[in-house]
Protein backbone atom coordinates (compact mmCIF):
# COMPACT_ATOMS: atom_id res chain seq x y z
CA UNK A 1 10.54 16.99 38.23
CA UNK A 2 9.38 17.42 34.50
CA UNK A 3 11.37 16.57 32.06
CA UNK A 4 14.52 18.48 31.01
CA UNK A 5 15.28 20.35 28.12
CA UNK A 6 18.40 20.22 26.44
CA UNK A 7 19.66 23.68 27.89
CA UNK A 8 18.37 22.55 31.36
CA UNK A 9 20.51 19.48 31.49
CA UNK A 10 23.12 21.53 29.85
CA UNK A 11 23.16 24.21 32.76
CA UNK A 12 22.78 21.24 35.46
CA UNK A 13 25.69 19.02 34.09
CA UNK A 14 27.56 22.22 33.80
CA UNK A 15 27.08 23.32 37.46
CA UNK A 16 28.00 19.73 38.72
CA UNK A 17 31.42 19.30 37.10
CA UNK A 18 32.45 22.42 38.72
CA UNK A 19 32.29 20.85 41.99
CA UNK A 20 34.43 18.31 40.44
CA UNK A 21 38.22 18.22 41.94
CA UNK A 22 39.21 15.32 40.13
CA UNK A 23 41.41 14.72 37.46
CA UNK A 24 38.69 13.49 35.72
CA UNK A 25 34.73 14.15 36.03
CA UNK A 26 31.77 12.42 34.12
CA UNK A 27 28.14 12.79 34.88
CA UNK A 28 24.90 11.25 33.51
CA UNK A 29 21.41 12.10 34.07
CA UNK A 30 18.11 10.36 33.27
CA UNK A 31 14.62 11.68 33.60
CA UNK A 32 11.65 9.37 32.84
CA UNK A 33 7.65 10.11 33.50
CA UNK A 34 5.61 7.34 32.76
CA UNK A 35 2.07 6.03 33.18
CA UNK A 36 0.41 2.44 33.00
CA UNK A 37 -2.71 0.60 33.42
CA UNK A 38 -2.38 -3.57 34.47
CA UNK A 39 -5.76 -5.53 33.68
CA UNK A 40 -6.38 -9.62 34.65
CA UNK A 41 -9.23 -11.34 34.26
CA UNK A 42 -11.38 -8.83 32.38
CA UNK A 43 -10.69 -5.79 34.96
CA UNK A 44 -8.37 -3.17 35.94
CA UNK A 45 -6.09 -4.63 38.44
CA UNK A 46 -3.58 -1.23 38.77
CA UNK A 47 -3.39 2.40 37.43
CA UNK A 48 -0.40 4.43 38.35
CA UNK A 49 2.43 6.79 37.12
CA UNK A 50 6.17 6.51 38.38
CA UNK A 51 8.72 10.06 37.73
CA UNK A 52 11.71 9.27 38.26
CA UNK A 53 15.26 11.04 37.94
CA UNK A 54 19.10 9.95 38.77
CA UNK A 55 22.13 11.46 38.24
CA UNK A 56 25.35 9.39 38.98
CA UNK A 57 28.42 11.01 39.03
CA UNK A 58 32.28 8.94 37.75
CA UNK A 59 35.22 10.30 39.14
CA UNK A 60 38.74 9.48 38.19
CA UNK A 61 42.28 10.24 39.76
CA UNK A 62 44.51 7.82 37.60
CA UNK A 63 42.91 4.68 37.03
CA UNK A 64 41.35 4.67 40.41
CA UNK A 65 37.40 5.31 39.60
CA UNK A 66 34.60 5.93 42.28
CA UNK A 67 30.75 6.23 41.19
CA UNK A 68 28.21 7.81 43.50
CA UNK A 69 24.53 8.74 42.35
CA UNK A 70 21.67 10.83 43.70
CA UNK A 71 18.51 12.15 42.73
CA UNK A 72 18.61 15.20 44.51
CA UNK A 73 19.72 18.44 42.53
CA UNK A 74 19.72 20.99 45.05
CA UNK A 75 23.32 22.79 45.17
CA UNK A 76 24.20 21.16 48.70
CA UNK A 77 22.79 16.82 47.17
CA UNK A 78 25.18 17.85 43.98
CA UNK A 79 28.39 18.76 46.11
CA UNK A 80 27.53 16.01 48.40
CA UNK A 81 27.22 13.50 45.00
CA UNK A 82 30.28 14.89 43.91
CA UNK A 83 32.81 14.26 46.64
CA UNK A 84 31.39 10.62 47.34
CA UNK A 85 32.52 9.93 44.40
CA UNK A 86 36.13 11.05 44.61
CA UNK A 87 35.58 9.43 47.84
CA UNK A 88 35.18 6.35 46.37
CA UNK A 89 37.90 6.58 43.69
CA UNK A 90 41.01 7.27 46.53
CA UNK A 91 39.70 4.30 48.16
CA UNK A 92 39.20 2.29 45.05
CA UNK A 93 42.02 0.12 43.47
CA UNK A 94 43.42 1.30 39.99
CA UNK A 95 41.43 -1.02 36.96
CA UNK A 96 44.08 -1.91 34.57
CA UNK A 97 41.17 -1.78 32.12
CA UNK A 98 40.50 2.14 32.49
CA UNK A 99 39.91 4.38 29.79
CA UNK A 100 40.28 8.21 29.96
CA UNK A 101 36.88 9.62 29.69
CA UNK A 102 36.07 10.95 25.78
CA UNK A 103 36.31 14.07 24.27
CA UNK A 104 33.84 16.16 22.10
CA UNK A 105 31.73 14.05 19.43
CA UNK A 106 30.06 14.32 16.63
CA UNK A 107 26.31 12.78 16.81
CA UNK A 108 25.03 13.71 13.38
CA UNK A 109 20.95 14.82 13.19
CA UNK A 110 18.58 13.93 16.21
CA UNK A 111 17.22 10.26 16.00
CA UNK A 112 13.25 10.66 15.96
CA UNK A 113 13.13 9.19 19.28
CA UNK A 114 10.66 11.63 20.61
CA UNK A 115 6.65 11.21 19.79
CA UNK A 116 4.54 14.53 20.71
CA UNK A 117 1.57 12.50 20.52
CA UNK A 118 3.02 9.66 23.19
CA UNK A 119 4.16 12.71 25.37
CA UNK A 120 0.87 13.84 25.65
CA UNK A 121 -0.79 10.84 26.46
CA UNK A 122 -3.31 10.99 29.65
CA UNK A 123 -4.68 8.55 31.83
CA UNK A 124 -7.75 8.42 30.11
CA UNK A 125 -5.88 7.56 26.77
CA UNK A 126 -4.91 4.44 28.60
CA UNK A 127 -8.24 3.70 29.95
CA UNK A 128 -9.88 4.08 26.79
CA UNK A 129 -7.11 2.27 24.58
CA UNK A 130 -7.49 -1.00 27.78
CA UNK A 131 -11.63 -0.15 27.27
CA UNK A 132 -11.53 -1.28 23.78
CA UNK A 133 -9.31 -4.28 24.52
CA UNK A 134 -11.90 -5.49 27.11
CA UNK A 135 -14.69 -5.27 25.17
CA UNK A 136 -12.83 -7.27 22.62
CA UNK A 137 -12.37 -10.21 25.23
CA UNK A 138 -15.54 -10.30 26.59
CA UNK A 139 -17.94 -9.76 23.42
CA UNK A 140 -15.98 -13.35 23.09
CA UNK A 141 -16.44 -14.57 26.45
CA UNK A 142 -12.67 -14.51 26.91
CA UNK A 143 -11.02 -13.43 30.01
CA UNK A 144 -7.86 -11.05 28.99
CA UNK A 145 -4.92 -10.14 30.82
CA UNK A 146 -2.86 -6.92 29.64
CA UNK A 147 -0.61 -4.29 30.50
CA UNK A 148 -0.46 -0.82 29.31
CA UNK A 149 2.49 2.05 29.72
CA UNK A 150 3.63 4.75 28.15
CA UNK A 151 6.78 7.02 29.04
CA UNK A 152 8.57 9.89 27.95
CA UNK A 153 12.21 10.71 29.11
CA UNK A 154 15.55 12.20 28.53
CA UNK A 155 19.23 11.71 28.99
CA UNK A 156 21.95 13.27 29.42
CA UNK A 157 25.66 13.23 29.83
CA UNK A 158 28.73 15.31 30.08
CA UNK A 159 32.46 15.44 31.22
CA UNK A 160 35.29 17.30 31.96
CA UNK A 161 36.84 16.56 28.33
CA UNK A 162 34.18 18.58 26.81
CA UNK A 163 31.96 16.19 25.68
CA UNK A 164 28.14 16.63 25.83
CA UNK A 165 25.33 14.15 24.82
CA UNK A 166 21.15 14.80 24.91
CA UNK A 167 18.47 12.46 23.82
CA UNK A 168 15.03 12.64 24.67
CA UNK A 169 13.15 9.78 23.77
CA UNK A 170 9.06 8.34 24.44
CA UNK A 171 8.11 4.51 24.26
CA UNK A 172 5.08 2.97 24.24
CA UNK A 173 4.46 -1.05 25.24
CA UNK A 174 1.71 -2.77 24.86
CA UNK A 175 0.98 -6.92 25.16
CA UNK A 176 -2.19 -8.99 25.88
CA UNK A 177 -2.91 -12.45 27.09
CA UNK A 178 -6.42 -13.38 25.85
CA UNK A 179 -7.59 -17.49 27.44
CA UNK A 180 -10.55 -18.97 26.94
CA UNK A 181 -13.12 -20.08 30.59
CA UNK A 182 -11.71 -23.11 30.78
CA UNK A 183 -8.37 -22.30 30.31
CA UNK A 184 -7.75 -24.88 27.21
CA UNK A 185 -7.28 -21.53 24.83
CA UNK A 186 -4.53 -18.84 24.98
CA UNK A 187 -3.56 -16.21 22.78
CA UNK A 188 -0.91 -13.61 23.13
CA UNK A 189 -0.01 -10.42 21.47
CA UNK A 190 2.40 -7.55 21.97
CA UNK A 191 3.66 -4.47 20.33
CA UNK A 192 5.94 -1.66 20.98
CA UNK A 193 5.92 2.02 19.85
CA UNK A 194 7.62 5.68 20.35
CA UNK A 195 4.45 7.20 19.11
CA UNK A 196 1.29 5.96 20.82
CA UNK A 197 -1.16 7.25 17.75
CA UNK A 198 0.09 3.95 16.05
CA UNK A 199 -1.11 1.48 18.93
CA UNK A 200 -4.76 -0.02 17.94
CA UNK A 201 -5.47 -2.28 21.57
CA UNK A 202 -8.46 -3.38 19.83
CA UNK A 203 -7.08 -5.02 17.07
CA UNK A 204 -4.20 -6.54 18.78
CA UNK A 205 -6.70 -8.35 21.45
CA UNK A 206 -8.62 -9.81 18.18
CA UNK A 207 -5.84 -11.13 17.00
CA UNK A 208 -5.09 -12.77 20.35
CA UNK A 209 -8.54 -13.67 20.85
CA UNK A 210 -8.89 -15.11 17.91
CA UNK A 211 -5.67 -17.35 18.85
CA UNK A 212 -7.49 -18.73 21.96
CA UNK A 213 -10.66 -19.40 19.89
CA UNK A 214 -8.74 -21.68 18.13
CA UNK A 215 -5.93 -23.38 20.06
CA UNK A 216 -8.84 -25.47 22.61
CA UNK A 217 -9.04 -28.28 20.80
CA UNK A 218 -5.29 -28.91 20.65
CA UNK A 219 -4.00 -32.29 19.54
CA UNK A 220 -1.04 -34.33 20.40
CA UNK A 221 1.63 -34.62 17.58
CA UNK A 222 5.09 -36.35 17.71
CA UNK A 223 8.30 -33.98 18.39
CA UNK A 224 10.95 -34.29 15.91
CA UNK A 225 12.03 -31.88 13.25
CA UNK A 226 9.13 -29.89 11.12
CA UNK A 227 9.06 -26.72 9.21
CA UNK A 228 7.80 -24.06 11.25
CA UNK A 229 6.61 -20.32 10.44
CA UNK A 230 8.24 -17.97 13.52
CA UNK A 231 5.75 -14.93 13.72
CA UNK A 232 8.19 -11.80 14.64
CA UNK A 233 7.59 -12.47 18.49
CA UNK A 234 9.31 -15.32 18.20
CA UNK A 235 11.71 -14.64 16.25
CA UNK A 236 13.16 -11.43 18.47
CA UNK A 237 13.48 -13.96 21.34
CA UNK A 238 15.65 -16.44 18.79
CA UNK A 239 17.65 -13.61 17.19
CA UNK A 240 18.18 -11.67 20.56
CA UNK A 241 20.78 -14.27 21.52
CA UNK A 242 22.75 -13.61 18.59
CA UNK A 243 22.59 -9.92 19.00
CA UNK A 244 23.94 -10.03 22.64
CA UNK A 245 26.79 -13.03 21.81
CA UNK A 246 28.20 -10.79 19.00
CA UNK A 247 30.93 -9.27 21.27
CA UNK A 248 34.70 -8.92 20.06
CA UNK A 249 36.15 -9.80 23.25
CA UNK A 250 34.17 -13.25 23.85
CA UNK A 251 35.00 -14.20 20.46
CA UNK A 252 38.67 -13.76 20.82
CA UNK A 253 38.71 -15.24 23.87
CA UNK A 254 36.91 -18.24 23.02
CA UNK A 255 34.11 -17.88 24.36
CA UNK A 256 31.50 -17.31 21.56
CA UNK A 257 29.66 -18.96 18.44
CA UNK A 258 31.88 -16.75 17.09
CA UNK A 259 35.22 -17.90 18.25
CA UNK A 260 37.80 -20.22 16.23
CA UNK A 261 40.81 -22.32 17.53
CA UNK A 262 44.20 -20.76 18.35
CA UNK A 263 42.53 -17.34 18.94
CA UNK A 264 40.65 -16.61 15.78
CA UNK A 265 36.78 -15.45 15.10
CA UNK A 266 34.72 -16.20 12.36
CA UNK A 267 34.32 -12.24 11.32
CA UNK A 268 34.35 -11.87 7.89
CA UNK A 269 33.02 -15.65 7.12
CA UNK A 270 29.71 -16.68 6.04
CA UNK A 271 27.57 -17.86 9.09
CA UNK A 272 24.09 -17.89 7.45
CA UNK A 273 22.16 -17.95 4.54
CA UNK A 274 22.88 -15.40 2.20
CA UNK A 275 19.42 -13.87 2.12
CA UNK A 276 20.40 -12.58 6.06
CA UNK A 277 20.64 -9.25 6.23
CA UNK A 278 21.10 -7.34 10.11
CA UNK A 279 21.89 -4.13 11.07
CA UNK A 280 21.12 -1.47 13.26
CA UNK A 281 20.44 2.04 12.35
CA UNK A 282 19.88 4.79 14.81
CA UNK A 283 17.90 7.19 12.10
CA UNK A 284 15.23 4.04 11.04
CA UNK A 285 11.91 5.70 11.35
CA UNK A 286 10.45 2.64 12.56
CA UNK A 287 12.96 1.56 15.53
CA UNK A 288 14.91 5.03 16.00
CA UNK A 289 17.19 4.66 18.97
CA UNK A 290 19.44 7.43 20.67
CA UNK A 291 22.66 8.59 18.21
CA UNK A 292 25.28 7.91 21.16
CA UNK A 293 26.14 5.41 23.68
CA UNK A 294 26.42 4.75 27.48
CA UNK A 295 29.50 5.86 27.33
CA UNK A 296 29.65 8.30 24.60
CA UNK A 297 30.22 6.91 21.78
CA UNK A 298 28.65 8.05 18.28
CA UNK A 299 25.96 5.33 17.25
CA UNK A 300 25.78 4.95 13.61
CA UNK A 301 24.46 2.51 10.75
CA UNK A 302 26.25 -0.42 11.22
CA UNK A 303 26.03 -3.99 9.29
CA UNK A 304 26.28 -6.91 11.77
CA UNK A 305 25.16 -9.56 9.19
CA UNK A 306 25.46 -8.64 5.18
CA UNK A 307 24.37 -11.20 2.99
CA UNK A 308 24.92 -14.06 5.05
CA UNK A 309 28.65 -13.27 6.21
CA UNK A 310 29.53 -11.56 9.82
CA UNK A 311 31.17 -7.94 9.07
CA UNK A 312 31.38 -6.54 12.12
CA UNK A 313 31.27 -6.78 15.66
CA UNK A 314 31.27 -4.47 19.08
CA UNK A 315 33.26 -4.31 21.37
CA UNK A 316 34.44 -2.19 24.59
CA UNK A 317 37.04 1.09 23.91
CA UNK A 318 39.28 -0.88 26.19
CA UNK A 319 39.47 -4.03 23.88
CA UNK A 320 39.27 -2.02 20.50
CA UNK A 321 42.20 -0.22 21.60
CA UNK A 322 44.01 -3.74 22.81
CA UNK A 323 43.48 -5.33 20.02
CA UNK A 324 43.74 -2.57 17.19
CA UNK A 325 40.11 -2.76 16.21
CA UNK A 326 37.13 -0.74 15.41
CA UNK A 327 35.47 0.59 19.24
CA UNK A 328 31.80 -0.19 17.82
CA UNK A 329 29.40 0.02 20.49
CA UNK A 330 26.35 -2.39 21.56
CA UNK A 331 23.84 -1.15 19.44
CA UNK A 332 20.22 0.70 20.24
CA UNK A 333 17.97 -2.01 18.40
CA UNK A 334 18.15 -4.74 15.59
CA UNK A 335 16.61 -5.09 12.44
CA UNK A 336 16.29 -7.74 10.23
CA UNK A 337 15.71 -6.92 6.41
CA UNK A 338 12.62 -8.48 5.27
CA UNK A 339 10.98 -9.98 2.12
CA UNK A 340 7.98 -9.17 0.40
CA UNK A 341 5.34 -11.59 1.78
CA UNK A 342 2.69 -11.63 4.54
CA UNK A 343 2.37 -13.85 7.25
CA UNK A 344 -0.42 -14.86 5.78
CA UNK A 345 1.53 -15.58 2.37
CA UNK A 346 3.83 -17.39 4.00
CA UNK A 347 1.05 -19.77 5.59
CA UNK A 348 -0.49 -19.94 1.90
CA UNK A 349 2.74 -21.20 0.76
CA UNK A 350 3.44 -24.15 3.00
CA UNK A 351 2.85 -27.66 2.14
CA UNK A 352 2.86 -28.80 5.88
CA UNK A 353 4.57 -26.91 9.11
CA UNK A 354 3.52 -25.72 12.26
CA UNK A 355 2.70 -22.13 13.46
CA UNK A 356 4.77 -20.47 16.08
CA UNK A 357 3.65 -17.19 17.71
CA UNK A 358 5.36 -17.27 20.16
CA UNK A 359 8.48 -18.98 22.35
CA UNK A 360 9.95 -18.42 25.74
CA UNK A 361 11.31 -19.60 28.70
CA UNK A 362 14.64 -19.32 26.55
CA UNK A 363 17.86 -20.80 27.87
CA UNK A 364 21.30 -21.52 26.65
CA UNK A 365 22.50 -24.78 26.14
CA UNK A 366 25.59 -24.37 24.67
CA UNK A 367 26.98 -20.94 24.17
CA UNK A 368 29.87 -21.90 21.68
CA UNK A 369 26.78 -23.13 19.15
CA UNK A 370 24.12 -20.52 20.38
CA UNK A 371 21.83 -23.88 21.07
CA UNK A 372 18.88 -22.76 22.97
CA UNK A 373 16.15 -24.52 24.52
CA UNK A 374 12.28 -23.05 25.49
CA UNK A 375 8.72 -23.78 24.58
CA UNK A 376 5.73 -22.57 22.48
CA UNK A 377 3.36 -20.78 23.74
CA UNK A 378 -0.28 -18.63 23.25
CA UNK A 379 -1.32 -20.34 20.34
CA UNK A 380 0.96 -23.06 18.15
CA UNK A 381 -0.92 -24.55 15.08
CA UNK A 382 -0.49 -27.51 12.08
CA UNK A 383 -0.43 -25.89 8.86
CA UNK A 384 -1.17 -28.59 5.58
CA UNK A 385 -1.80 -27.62 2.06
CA UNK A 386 -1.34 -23.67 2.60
CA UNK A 387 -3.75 -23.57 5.59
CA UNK A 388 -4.29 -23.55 9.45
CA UNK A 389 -5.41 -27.28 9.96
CA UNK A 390 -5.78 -27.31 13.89
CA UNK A 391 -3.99 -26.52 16.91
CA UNK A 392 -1.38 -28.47 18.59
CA UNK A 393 -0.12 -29.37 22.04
CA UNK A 394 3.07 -27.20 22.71
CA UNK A 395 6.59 -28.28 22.30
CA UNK A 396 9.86 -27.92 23.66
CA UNK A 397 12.37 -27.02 21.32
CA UNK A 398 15.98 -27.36 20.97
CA UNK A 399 17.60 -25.16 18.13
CA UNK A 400 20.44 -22.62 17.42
CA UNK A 401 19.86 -18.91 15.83
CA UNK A 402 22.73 -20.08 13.63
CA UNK A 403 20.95 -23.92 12.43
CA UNK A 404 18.12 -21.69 12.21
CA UNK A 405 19.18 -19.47 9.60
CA UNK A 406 21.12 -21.69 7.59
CA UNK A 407 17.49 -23.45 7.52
CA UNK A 408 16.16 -20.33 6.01
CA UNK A 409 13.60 -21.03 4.06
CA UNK A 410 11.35 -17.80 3.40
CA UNK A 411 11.35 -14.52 4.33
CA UNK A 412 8.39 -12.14 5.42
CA UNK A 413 7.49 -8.14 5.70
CA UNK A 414 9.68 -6.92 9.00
CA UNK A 415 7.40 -5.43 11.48
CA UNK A 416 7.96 -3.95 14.50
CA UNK A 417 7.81 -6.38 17.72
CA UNK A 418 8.46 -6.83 21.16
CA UNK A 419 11.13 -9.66 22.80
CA UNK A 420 8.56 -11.58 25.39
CA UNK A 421 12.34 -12.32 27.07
CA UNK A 422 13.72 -9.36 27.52
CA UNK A 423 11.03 -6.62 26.46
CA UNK A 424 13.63 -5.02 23.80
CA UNK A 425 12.17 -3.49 20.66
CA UNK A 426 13.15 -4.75 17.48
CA UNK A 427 12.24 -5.03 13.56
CA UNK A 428 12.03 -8.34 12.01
CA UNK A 429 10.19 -10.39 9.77
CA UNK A 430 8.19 -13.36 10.05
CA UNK A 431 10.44 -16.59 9.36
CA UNK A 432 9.74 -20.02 7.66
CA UNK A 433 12.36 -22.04 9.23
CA UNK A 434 12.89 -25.94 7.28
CA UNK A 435 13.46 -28.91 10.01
CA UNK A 436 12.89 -27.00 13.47
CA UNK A 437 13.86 -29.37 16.01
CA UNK A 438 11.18 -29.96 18.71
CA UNK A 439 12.22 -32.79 21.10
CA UNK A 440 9.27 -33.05 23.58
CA UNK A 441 5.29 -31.98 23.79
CA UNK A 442 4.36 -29.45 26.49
CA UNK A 443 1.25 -29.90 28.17
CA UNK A 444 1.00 -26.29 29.21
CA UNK A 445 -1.52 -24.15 27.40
């Protein structure tokens, strides 16, 4: 099934609420068509495209819900979805944490989610954009690993309370492990898009060959605490644990970096350096993200982090109404506001430090300090007197989003970039970070 307009999803949503005998009826489609292209060891592995449609149905009688889903929309799959589901909500206990479905919103303009250019991307577009990335590879006599996709979807959602949502959105993703023969060398770069034009798979492999060039030779230096440069990579996979631990109820229930004894949070207090700015903004032409939520609420600008201090957080409808605050929803993507400097500049700048492209293999330590634990990876170098000395053997790190910005030391040009963790698009600067604490060498490459 192609993809559906707004007035298609309209008329479909339309046509399955008035199956709907419930006292309550919500329903939420999503339509995706995507392509990719998987290469290892200097040669297409896999080619293939995946369409792929669902529409699940939420029916309420009381606080007794029951959620059925299909993706057949012929008249007879849509009754059938439709009485599972109130099926499933007279045998299903009441949830003391039910919330009556919404009413009509108000969205505001249409994010620029949608890329003509990404929705008319071929097969050949991907075989040409991977051509140029091989070539790159082996003109070096580097064996490169990669993965290509593209998609272009929609969703949709709509209820018996009148309320009525539409997004269509296209994404591009993009990331490339370049090693050297005898494995001693890795590089790594990725990069995410809504409009394909903007991906150059040629450059990218450079910079990751280039990466594996240099990290062979890697020495052996002793863990303890250094000033490091995080390149945006790494950063998203630092800051991404912040992002997802800055919930109201696990801070007022003590569960959080952000709770406080007896009950309290630190909202409102400063948590970082002042020069931290983070927010999310649905309309940013670089990371646009849909204007409502999963559950249809309005997405708008919102200010996590201003100047250091925490001014908001988000939170379920259930809790906001519980405890009398603001129902802000998870946000669509994060950005850090950036500085004025290069990557480069920020290399030029540092007396001695070490590199970071990337980290992963994240973990938790300790939730109520965000501590986190992973390694370095594809491509970790010594920096003295403003340049790239020589590579280094990775480390293991142990360090907290929170140390880490208090340790702020300089601030780069936000970019686009990719989480290696959890593949979520964000826009964030480069990072020089002072005492970085690495407690053990890595003798992975």
């Amino acid at each position: 099934m192609p993809i559906l307009t707004k007035a298609e999803a309209k008329a479909l949503l339309t046509k399955v609420l008035s199956y709907s005998k419930a006292e309550q009826c919500e329903v939420n489609l999503n339509c995706s068509d995507s392509g990719n292209l998987r290469y290892a060891r200097n040669a297409v592995s896999t080619s293939g495209g995946i369409s792929a449609n669902s529409l699940v149905v939420s029916s309420a009688f009381g606080k007794k819900l029951g959620t059925a889903t299909i993706n057949e929309f012929d008249d007879a799959s849509l009754e059938k979805v439709v009485r599972r589901a109130e099926e499933l909500a007279q045998l299903a206990p009441e949830n003391p944490e039910f919330m009556p479905f919404l009413g009509p919103q108000e969205y505001g303009a249409d994010s620029p989610t949608f890329s003509p250019a990404t929705a008319a991307v071929t097969p050949k577009d991907r075989a040409d954009a991977v051509e140029a990335s091989l070539k790159q590879a082996m003109d070096n006599k580097l064996n490169a690993a990669g993965f290509l996709s593209n998609s272009v979807g929609c969703a949709a959602m709509m209820n018996s309370k009148g309320l009525f949502a539409y997004n269509t959105s296209t994404d591009v993703a993009f990331n490339i492990t370049v090693r050297t023969d005898d494995g001693k060398g890795s590089g790594y770069a990725t990069r995410g898009y809504n409009d394909f034009s903007k991906l150059n798979a040629k450059a990218d492999t450079a910079i990751a060959a280039k990466k594996a060039m240099s990290s062979v030779t890697a020495k052996a230096i002793e863990p303890g605490k250094y000033t490091v440069i995080l390149e945006p990579t790494a950063v998203a996979v630092m800051l991404e644990n912040l992002f997802f631990s800055m919930d109201a109820r696990q801070a007022d229930e003590g569960r959080s970096f952000m709770s406080k004894p007896g009950g309290k949070t630190k909202l409102g207090e400063q948590l970082v350096d002042e020069r931290v700015n983070i927010y999310s903004d649905p309309w940013n032409p670089e990371l646009p993200t849909s204007t409502w939520s999963g559950d249809g609420r309005p997405q708008q600008k919102v200010n996590w982090i201003e100047k250091g201090v925490v001014k908001n957080l988000y939170s379920s409808r259930y809790w906001a109404q519980k405890t009398g605050i603001k129902a802000i929803p998870f946000p669509g993507g994060g950005i850090m506001k950036g500085g004025t400097k290069t990557l480069e500049e920020l290399i030029k700048g540092t007396e001695k430090g070490i590199l970071v492209t990337r980290l992963w293999y994240i973990r938790t330590v300790d939730p109520q300090t965000l501590l986190l634990t992973g390694l370095t990876r594809d491509g970790t170098f010594y920096i003295e007197n403003g340049e790239i000395k020589f590579p280094v053997k990775n480390f293991r790190f142990n360090e907290s989003p929170i140390i880490m910005l208090n340790n702020l030391d300089e601030i780069g040009i936000a970019e686009r970039t990719v989480s290696a963790e959890s593949e979520a698009n964000y826009l964030l600067p480069p990072l020089r970070i002072r005492d970085f604490t690495f407690t053990s060498l890595s003798d992975a490459v």
